[in-house]
PDB file of N, CA and C in Angstrom:
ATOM      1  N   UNK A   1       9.704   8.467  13.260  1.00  0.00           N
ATOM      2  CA  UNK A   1       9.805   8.331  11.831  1.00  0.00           C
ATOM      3  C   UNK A   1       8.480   8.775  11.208  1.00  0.00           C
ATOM      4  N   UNK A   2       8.708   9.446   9.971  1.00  0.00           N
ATOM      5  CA  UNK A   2       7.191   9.721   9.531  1.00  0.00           C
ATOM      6  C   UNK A   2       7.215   9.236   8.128  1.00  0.00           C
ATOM      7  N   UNK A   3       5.909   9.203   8.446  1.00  0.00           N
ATOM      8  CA  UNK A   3       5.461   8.471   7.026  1.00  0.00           C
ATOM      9  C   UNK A   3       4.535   8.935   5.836  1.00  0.00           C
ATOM     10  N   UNK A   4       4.434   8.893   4.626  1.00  0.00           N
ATOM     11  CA  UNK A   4       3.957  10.031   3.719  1.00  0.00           C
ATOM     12  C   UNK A   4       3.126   8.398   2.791  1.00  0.00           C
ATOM     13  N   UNK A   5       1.506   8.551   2.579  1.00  0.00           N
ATOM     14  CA  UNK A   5       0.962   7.599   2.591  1.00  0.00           C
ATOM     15  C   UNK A   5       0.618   8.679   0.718  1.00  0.00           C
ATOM     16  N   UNK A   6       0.733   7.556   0.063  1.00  0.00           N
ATOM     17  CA  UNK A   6       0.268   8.337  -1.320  1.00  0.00           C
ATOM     18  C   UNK A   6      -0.679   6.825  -2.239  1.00  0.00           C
ATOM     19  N   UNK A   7      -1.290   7.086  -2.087  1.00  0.00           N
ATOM     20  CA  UNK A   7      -2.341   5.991  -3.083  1.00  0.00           C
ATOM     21  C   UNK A   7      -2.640   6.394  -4.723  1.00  0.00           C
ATOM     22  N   UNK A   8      -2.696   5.770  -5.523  1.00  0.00           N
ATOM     23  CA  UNK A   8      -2.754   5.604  -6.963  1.00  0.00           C
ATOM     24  C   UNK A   8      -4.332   4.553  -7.526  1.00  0.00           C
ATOM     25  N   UNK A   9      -4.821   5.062  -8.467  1.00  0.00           N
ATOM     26  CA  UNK A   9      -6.125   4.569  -9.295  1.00  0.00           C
ATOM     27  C   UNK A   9      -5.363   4.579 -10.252  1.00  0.00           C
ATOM     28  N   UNK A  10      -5.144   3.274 -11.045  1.00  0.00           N
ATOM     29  CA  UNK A  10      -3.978   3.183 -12.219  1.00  0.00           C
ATOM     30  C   UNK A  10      -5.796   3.289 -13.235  1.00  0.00           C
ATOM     31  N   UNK A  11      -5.575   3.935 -14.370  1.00  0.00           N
ATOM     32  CA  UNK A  11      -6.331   4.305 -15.763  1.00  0.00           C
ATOM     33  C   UNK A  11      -7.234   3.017 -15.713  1.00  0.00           C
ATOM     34  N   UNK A  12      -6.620   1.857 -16.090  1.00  0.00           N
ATOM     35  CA  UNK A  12      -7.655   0.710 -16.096  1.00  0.00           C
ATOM     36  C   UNK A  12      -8.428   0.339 -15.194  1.00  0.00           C
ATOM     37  N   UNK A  13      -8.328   1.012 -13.569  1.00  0.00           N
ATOM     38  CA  UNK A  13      -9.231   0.457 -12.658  1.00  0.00           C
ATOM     39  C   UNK A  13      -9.119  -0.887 -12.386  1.00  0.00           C
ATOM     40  N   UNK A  14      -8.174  -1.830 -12.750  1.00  0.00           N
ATOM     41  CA  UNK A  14      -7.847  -3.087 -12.345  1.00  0.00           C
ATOM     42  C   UNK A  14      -7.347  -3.380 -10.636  1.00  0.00           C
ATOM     43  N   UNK A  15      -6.214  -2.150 -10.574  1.00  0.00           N
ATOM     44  CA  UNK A  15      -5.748  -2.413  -9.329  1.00  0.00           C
ATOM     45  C   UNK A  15      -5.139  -0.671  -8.428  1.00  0.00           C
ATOM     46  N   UNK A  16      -5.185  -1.063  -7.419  1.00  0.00           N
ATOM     47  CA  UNK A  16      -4.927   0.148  -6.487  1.00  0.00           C
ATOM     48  C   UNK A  16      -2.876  -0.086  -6.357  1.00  0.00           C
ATOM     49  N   UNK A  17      -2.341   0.858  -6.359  1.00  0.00           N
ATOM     50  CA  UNK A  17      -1.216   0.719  -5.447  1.00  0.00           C
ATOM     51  C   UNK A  17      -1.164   2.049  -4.436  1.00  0.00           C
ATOM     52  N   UNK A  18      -0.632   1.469  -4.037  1.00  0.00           N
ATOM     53  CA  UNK A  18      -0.309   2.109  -2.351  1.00  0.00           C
ATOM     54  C   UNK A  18       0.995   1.996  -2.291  1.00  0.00           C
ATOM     55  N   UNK A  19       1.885   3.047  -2.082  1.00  0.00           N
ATOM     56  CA  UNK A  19       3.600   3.439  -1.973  1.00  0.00           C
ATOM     57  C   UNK A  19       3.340   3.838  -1.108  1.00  0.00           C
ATOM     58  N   UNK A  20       4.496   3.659  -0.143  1.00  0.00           N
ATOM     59  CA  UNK A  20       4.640   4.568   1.125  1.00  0.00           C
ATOM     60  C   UNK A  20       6.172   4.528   1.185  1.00  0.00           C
ATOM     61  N   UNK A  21       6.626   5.843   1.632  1.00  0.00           N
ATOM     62  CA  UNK A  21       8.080   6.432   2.185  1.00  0.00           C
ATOM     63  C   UNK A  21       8.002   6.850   2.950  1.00  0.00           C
ATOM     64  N   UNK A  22       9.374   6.661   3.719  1.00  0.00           N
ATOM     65  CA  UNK A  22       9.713   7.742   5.120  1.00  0.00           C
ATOM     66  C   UNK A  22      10.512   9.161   4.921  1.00  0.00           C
ATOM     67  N   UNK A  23      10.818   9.601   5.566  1.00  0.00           N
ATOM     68  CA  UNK A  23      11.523  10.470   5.447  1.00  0.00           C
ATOM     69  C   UNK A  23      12.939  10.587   4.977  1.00  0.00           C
ATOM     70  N   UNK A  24      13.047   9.029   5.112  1.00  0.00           N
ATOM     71  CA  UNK A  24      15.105   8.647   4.696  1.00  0.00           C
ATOM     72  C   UNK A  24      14.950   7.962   3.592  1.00  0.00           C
ATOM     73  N   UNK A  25      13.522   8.023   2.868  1.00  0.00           N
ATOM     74  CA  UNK A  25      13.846   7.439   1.449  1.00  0.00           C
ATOM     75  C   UNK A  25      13.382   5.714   1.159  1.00  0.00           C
ATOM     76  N   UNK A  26      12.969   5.438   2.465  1.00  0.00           N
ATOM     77  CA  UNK A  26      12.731   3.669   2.198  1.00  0.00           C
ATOM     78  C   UNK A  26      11.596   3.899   1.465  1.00  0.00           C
ATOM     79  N   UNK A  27      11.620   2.901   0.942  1.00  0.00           N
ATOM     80  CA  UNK A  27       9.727   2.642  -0.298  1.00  0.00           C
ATOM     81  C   UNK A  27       9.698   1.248  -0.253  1.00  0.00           C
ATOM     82  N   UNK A  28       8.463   1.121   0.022  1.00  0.00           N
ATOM     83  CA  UNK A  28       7.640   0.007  -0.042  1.00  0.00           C
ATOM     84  C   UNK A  28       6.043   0.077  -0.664  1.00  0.00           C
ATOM     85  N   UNK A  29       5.836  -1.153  -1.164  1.00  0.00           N
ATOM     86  CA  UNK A  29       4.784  -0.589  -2.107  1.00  0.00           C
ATOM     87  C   UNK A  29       3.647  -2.138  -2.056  1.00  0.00           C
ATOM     88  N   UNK A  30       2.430  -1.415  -2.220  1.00  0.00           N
ATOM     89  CA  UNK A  30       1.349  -2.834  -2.303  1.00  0.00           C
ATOM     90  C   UNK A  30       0.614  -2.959  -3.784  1.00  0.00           C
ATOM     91  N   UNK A  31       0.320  -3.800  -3.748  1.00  0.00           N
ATOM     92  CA  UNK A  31      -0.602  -3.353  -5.325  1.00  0.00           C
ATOM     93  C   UNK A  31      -1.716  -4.432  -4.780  1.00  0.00           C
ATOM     94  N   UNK A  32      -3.154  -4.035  -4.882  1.00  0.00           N
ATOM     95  CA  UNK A  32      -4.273  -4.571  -4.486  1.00  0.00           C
ATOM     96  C   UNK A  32      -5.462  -4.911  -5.661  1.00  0.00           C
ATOM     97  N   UNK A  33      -5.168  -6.095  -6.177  1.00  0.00           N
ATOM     98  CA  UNK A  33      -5.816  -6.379  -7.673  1.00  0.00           C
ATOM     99  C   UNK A  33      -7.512  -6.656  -7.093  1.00  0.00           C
ATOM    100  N   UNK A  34      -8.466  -5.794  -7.911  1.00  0.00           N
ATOM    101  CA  UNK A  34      -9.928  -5.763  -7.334  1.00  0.00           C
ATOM    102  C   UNK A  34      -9.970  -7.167  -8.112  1.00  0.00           C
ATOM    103  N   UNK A  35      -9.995  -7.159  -9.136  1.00  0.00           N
ATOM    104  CA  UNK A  35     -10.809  -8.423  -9.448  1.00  0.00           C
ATOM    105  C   UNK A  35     -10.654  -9.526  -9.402  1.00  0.00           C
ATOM    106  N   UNK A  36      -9.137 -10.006  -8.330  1.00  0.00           N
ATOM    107  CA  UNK A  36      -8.914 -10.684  -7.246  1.00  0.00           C
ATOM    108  C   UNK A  36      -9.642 -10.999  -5.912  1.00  0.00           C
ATOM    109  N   UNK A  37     -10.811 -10.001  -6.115  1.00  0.00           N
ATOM    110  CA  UNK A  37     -11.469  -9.740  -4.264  1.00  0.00           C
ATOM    111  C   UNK A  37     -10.062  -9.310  -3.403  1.00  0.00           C
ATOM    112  N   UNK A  38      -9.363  -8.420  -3.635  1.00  0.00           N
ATOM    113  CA  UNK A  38      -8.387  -7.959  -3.165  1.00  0.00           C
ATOM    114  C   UNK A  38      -8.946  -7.088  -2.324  1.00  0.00           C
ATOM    115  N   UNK A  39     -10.319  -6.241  -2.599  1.00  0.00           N
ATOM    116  CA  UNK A  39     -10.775  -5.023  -1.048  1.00  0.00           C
ATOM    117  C   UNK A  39     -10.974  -5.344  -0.195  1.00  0.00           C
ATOM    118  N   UNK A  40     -11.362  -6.358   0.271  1.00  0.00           N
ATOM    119  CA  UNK A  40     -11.916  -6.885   1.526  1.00  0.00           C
ATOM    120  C   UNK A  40     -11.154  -5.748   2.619  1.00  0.00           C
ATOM    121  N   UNK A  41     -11.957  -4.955   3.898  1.00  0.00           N
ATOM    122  CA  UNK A  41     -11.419  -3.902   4.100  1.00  0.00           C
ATOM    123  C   UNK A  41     -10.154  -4.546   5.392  1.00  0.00           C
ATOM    124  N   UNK A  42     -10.523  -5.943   5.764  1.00  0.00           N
ATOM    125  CA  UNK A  42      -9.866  -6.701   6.763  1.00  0.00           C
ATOM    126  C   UNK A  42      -8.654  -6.936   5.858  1.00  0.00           C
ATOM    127  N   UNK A  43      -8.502  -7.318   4.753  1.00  0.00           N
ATOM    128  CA  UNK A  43      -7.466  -7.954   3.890  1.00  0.00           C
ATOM    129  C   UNK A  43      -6.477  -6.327   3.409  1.00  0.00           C
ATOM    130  N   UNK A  44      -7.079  -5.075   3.199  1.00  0.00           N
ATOM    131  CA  UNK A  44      -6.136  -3.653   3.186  1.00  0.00           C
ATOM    132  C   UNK A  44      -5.776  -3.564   4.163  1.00  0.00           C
ATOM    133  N   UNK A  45      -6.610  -3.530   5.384  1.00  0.00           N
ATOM    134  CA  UNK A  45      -6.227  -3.094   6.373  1.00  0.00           C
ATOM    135  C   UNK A  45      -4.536  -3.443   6.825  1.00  0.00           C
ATOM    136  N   UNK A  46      -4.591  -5.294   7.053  1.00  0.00           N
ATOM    137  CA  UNK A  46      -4.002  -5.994   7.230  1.00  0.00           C
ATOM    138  C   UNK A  46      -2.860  -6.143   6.355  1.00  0.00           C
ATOM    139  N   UNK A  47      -2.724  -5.933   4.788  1.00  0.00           N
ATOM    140  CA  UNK A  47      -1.361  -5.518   4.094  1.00  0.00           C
ATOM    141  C   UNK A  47      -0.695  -4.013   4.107  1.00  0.00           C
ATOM    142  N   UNK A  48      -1.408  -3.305   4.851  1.00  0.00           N
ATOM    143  CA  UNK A  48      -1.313  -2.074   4.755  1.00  0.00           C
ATOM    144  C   UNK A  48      -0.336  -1.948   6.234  1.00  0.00           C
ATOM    145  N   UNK A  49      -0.604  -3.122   6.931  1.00  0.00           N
ATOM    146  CA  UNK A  49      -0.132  -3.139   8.062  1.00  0.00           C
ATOM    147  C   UNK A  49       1.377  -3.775   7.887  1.00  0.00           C
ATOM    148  N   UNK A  50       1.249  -4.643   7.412  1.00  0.00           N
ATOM    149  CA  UNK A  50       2.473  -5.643   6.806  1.00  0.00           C
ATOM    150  C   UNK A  50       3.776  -4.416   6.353  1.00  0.00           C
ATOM    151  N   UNK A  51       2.829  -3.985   5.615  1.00  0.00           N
ATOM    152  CA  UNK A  51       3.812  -2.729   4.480  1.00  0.00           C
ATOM    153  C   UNK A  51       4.694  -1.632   5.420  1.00  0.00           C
ATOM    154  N   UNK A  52       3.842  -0.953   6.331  1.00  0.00           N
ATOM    155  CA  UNK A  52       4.210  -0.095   7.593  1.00  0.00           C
ATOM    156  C   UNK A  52       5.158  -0.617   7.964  1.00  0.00           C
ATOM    157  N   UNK A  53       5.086  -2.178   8.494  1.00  0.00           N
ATOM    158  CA  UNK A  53       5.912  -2.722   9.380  1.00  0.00           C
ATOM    159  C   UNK A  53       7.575  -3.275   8.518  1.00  0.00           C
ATOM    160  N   UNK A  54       7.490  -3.092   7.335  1.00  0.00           N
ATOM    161  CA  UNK A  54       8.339  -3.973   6.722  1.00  0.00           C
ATOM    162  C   UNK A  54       9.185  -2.411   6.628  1.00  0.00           C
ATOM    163  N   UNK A  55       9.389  -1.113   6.867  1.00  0.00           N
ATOM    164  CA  UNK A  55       9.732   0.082   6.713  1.00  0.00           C
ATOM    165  C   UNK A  55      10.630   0.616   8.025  1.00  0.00           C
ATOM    166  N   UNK A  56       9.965   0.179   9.164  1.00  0.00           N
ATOM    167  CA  UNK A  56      10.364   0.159  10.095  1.00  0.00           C
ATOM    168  C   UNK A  56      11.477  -0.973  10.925  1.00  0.00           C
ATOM    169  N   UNK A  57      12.758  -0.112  11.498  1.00  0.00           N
ATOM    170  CA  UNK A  57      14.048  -0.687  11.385  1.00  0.00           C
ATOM    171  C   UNK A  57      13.779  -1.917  12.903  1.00  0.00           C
TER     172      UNK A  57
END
């Protein structure tokens, strides 16, 4: 299965999203609020992982 990783800087700089699709159309999506302390690179890493996995059958 492949996967097409596309990241977004929304205008206000508040928050990141991260969409990801496969090739058959599934979407799943994160939204990572900074001024939450949402970067922590252990805490992307780790929803980024979640997200992958929630795509896969």
């Amino acid at each position: 299965m492949r996967f097409m990783l596309n990241l977004q800087l929304l205008a206000l700089r508040d928050d990141i999203i991260v969409k990801v699709w496969d090739s058959d159309g599934a979407i799943g999506s994160l939204k990572i609020n900074q001024q939450d302390g949402g970067l922590s690179a252990a805490g992307v890493v780790s929803d980024l992982l979640h997200l992958f996995a929630s795509l896969v059958p």
